[in-house]
C-alpha atoms as a PDB file:
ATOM      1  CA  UNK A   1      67.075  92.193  51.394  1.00  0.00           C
ATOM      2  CA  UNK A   2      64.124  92.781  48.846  1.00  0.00           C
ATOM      3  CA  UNK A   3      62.345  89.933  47.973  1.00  0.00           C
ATOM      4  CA  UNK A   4      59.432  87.464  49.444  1.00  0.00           C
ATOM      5  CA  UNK A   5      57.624  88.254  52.400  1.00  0.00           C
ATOM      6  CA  UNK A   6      54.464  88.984  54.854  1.00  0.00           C
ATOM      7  CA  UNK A   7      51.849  89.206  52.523  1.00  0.00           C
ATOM      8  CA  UNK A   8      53.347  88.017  49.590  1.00  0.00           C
ATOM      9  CA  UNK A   9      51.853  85.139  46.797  1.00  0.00           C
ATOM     10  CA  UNK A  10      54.966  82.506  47.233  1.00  0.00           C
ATOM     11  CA  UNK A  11      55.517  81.359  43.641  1.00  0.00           C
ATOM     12  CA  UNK A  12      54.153  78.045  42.338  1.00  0.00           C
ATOM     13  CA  UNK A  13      57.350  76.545  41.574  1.00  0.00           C
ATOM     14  CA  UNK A  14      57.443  72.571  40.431  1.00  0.00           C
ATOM     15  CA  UNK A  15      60.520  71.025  41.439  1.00  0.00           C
ATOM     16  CA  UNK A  16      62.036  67.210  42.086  1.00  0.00           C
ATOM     17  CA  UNK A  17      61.959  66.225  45.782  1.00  0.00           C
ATOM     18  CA  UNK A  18      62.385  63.183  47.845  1.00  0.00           C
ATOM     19  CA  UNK A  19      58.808  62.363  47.419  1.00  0.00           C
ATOM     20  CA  UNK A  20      58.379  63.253  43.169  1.00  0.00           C
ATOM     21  CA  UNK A  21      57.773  66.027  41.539  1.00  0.00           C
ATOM     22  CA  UNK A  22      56.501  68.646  43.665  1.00  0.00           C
ATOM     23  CA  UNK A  23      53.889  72.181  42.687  1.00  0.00           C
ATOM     24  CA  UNK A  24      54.540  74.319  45.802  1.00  0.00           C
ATOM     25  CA  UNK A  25      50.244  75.391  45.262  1.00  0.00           C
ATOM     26  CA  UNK A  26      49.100  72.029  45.099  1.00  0.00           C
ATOM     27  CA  UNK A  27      51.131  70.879  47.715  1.00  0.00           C
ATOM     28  CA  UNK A  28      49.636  73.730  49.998  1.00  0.00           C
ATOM     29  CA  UNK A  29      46.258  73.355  48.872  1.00  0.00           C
ATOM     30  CA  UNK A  30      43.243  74.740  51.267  1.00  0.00           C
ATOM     31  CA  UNK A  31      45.733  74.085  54.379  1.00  0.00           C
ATOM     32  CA  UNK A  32      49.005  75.764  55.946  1.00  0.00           C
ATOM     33  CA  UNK A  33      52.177  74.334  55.189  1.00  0.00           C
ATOM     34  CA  UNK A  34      56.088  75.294  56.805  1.00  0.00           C
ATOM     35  CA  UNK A  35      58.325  75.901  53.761  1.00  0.00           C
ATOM     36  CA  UNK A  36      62.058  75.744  54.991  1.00  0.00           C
ATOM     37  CA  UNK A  37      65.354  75.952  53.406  1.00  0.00           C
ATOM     38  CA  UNK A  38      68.779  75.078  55.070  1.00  0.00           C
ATOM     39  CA  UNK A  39      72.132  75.784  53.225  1.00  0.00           C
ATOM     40  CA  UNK A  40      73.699  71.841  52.648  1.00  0.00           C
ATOM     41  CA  UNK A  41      72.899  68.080  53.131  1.00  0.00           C
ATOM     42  CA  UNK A  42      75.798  66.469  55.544  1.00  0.00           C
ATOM     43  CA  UNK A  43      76.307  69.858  57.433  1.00  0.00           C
ATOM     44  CA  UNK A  44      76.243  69.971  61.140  1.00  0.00           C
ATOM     45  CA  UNK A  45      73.533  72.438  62.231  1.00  0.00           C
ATOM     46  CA  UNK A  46      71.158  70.993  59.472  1.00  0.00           C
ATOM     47  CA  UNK A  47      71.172  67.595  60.224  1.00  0.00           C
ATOM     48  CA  UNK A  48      69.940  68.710  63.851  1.00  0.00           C
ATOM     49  CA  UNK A  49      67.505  70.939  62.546  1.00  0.00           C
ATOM     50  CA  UNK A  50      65.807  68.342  60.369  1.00  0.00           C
ATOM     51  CA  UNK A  51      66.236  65.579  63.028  1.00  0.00           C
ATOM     52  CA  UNK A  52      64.119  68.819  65.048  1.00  0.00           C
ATOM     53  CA  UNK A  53      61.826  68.806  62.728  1.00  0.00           C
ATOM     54  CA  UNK A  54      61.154  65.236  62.246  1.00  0.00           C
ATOM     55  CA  UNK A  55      60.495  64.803  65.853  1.00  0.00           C
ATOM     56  CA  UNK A  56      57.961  67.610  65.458  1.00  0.00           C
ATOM     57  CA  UNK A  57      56.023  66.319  62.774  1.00  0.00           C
ATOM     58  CA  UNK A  58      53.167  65.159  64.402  1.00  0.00           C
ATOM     59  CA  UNK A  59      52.544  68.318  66.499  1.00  0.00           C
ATOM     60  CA  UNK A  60      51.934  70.174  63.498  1.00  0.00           C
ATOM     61  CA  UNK A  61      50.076  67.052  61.404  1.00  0.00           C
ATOM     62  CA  UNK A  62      47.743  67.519  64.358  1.00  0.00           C
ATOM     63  CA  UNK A  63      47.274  71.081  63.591  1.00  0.00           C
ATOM     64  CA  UNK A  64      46.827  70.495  59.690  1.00  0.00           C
ATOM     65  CA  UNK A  65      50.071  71.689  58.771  1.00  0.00           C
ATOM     66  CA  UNK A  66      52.426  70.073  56.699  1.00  0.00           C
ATOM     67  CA  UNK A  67      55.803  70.587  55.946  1.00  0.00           C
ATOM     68  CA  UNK A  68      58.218  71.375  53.088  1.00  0.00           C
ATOM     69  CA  UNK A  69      62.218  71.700  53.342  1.00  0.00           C
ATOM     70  CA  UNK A  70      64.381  72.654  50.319  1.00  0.00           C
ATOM     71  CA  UNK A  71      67.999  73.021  49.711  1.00  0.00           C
ATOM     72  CA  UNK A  72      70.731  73.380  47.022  1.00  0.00           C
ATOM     73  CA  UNK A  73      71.568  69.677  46.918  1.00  0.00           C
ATOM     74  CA  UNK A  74      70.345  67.301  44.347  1.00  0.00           C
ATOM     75  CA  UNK A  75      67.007  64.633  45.351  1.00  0.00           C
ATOM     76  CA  UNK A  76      69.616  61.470  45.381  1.00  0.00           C
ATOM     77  CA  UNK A  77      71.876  63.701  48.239  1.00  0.00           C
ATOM     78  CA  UNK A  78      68.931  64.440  49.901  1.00  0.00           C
ATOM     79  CA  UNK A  79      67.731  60.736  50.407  1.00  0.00           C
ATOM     80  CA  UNK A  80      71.567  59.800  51.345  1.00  0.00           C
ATOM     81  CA  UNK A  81      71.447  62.126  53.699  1.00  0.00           C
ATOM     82  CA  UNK A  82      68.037  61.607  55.630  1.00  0.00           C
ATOM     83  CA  UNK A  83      69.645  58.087  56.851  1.00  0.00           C
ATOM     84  CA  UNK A  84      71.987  60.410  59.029  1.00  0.00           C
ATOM     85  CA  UNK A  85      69.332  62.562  60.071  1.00  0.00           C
ATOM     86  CA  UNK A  86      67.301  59.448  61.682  1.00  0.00           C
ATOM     87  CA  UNK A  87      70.226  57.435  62.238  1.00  0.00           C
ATOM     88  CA  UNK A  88      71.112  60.535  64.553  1.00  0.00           C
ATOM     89  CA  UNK A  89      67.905  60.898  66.467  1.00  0.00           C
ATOM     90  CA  UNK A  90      66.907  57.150  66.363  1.00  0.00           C
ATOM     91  CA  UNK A  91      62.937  56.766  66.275  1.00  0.00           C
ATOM     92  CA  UNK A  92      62.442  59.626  64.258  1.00  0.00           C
ATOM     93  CA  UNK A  93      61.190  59.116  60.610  1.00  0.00           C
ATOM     94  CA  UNK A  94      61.762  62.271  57.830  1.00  0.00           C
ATOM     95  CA  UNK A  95      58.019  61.921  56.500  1.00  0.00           C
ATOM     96  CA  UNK A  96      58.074  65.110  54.706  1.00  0.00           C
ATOM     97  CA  UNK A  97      59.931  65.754  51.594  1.00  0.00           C
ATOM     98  CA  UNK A  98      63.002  67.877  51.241  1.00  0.00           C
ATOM     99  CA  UNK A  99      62.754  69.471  47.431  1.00  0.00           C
ATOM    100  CA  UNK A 100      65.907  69.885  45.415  1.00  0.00           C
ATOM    101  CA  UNK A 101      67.388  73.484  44.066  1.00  0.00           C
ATOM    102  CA  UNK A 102      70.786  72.170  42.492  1.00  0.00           C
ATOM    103  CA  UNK A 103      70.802  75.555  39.906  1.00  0.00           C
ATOM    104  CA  UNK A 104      69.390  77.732  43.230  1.00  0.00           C
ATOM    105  CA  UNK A 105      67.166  79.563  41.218  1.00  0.00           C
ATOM    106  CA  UNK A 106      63.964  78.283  43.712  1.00  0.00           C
ATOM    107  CA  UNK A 107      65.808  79.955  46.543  1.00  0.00           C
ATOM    108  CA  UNK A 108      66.217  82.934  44.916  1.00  0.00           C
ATOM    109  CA  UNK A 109      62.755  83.544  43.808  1.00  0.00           C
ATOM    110  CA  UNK A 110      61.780  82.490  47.214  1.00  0.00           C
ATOM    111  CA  UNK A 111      64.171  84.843  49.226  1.00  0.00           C
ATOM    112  CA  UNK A 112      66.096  82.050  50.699  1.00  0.00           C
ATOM    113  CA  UNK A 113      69.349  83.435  49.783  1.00  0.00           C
ATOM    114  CA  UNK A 114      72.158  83.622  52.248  1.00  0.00           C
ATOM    115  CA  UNK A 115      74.365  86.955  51.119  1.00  0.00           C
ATOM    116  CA  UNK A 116      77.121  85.901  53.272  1.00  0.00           C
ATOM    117  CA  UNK A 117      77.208  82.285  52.904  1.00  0.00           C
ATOM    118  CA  UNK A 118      79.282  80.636  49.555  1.00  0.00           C
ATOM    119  CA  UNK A 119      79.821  77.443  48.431  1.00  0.00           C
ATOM    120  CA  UNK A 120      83.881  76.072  47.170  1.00  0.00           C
ATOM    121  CA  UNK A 121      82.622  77.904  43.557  1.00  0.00           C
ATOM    122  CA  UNK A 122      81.741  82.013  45.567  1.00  0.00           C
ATOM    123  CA  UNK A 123      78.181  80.593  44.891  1.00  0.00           C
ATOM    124  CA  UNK A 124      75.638  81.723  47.543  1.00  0.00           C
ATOM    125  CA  UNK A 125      74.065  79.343  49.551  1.00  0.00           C
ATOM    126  CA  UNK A 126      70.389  79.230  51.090  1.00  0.00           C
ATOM    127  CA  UNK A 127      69.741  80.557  54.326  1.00  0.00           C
ATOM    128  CA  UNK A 128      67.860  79.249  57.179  1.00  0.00           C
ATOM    129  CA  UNK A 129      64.510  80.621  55.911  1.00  0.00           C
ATOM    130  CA  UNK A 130      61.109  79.566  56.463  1.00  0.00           C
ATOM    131  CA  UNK A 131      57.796  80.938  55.408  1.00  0.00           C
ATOM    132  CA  UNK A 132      54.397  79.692  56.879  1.00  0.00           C
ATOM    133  CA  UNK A 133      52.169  79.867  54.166  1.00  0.00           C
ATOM    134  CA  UNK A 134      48.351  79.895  54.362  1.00  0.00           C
ATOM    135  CA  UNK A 135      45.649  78.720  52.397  1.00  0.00           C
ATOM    136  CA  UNK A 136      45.767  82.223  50.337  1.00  0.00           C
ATOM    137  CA  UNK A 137      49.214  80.852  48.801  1.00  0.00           C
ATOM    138  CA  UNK A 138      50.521  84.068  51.167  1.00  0.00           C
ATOM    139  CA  UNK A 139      53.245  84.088  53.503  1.00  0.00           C
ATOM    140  CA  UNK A 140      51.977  84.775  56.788  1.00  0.00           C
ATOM    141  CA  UNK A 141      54.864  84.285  58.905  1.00  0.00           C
ATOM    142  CA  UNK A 142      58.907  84.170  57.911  1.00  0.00           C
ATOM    143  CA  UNK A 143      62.244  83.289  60.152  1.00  0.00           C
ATOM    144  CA  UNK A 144      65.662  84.091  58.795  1.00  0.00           C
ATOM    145  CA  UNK A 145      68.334  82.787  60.763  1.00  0.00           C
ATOM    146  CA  UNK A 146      72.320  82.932  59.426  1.00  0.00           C
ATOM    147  CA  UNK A 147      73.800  79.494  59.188  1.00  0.00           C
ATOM    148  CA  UNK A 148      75.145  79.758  62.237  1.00  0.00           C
ATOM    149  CA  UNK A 149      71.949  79.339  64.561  1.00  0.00           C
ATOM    150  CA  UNK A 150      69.463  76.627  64.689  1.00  0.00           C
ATOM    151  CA  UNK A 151      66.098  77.772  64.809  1.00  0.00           C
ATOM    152  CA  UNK A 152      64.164  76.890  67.725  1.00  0.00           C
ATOM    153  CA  UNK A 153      61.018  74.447  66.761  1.00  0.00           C
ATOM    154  CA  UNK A 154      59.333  75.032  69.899  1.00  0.00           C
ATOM    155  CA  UNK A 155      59.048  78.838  69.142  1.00  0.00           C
ATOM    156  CA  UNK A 156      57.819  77.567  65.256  1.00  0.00           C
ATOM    157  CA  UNK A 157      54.893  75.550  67.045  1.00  0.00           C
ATOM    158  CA  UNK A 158      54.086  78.448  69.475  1.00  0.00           C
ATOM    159  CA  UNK A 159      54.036  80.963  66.263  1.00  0.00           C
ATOM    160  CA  UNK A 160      52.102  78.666  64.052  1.00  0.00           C
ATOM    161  CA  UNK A 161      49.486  78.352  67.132  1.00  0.00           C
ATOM    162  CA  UNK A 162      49.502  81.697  67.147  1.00  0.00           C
ATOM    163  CA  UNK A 163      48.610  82.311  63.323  1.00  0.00           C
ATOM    164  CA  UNK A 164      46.418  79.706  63.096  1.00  0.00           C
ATOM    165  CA  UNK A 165      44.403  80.726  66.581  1.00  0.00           C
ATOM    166  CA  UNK A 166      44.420  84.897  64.993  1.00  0.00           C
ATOM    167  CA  UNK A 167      43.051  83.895  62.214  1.00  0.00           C
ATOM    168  CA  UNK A 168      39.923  81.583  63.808  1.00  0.00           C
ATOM    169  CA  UNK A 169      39.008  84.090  66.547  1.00  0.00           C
ATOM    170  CA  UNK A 170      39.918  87.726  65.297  1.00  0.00           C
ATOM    171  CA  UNK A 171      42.502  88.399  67.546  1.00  0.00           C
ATOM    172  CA  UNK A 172      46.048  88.507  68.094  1.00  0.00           C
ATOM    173  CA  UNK A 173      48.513  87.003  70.913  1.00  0.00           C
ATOM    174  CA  UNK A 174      50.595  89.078  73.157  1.00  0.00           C
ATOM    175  CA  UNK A 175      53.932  88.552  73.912  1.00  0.00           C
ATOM    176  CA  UNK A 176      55.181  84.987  74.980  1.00  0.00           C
ATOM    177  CA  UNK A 177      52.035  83.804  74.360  1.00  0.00           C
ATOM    178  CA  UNK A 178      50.920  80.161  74.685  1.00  0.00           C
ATOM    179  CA  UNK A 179      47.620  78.087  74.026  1.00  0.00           C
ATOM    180  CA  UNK A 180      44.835  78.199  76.692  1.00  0.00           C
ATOM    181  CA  UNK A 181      46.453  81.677  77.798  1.00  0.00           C
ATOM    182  CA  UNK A 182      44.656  85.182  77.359  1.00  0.00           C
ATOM    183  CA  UNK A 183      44.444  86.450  73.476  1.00  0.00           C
ATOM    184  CA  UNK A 184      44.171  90.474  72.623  1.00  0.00           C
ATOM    185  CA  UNK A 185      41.482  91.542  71.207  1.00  0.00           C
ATOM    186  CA  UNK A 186      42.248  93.541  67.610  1.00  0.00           C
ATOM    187  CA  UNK A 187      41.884  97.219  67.848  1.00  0.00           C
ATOM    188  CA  UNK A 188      39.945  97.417  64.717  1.00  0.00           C
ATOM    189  CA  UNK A 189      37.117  95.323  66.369  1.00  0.00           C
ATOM    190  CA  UNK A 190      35.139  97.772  68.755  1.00  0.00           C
ATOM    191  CA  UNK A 191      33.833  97.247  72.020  1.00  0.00           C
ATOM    192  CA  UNK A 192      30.042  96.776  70.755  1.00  0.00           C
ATOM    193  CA  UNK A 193      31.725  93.996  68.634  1.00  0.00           C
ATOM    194  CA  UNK A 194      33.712  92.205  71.063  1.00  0.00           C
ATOM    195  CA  UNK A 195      30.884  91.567  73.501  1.00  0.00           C
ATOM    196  CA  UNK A 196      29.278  90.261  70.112  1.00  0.00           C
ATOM    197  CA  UNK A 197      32.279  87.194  69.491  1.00  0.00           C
ATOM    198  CA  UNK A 198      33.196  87.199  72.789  1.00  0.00           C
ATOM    199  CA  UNK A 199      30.168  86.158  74.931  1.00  0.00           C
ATOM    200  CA  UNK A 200      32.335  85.334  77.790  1.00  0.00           C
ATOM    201  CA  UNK A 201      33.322  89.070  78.250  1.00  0.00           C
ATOM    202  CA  UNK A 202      36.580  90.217  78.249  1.00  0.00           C
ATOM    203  CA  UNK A 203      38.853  92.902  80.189  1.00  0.00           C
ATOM    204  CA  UNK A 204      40.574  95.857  79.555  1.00  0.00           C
ATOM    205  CA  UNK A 205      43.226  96.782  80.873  1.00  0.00           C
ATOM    206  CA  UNK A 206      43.366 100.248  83.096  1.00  0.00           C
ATOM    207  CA  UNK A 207      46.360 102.141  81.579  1.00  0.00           C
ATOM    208  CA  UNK A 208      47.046 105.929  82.199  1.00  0.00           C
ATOM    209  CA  UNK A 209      46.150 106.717  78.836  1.00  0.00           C
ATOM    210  CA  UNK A 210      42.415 105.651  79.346  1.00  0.00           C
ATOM    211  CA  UNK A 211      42.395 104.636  75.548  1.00  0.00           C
ATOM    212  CA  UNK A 212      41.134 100.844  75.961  1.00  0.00           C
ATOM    213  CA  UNK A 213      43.210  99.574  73.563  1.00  0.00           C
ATOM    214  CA  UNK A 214      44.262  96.572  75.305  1.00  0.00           C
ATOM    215  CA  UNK A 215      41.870  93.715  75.949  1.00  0.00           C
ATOM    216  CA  UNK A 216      42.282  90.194  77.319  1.00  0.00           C
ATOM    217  CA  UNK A 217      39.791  87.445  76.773  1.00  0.00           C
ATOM    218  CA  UNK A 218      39.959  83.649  76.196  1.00  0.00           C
ATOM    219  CA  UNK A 219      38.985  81.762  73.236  1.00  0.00           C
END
């Protein structure tokens, strides 16, 4: 499906939201920020999501990341609706604000379009989209799930680590990566280099290629 992603500007859209008038730039300003869409207030699946998300709110405050949901419903729906969400998980507290798309021409422009997914009207619905978005105003990272399946926040904290950590220390993270584990070293940065930012040495790993392409070290 054409439309926003990796590398792209994400537009600076003003809309209404539970918390006033909203410029998607300002909002991100010289931080990160989690911009997520789900497809209805007073659905199932959403309800746990943002309950999910809620709970999670201080692990990513604590990383300097906010967060910003949207969906198709108006801003009075929206605050009807968070009394579910925290009278569901009881404790939590829906801090961030949940914009409002009633015409859904924000989720369009922000590729958060559903193509299977219609409302009563054959109108399509968001999807489960969300786009971390750096300082840059770029997306860095997206997730598109159908409406079916919940997303999974504890894989959204371990990506977000993962960005954030890549773009502090010049690396990247292998596979099921976690904090305090081993990073890879890029393979534009060359061995001269990495003893350079890494100080505490690293180690390649002895492959039958011989290339020395893939190196471990901690940061």
């Amino acid at each position: 499906m054409p439309g926003l992603t990796i590398g792209d500007t994400v537009p600076n859209l003003e809309l209404d939201s539970t918390h006033g008038k909203i410029r998607i730039h300002d909002y991100v300003g010289n931080g990160y920020v989690i911009l997520f869409s789900h497809p209805g207030d007073f659905t199932p699946v959403c309800t746990t999501e943002l309950a999910a998300m809620a709970n999670y709110a201080k692990e990513f405050e604590k990383r300097g990341v906010k967060l910003l949901g949207i969906s198709c419903d108006d801003v009075q729906s929206h605050k009807e609706w968070t009394k579910d969400i925290e009278a569901y998980k009881p404790g939590c507290k829906v801090t961030y604000p949940i914009m409002a798309d009633p015409d859904r021409s924000a989720i369009k422009q922000l590729n958060m379009v559903d193509p299977d997914e219609k409302d009563s009207q054959g109108v399509q619905l968001p999807s489960r989209t969300m786009h971390i978005v750096g300082p840059d105003k770029k997306v860095k990272l997206s997730f598109l799930y159908p409406s079916c399946t919940g997303r999974n926040m504890d894989e959204v904290v371990r990506a977000t680590d993962s960005l954030l950590t890549a773009a502090k220390h010049k690396v990247a993270t292998p596979a099921n990566w976690k904090p305090g584990e081993c990073v890879v070293i890029a393979p534009g940065v060359s061995d001269d280099e990495a003893k350079k930012l890494f100080p505490q040495g690293f180690e390649t790993a002895d492959l039958p290629s011989k290339k020395g392409y893939l190196r471990f070290t901690k940061v």
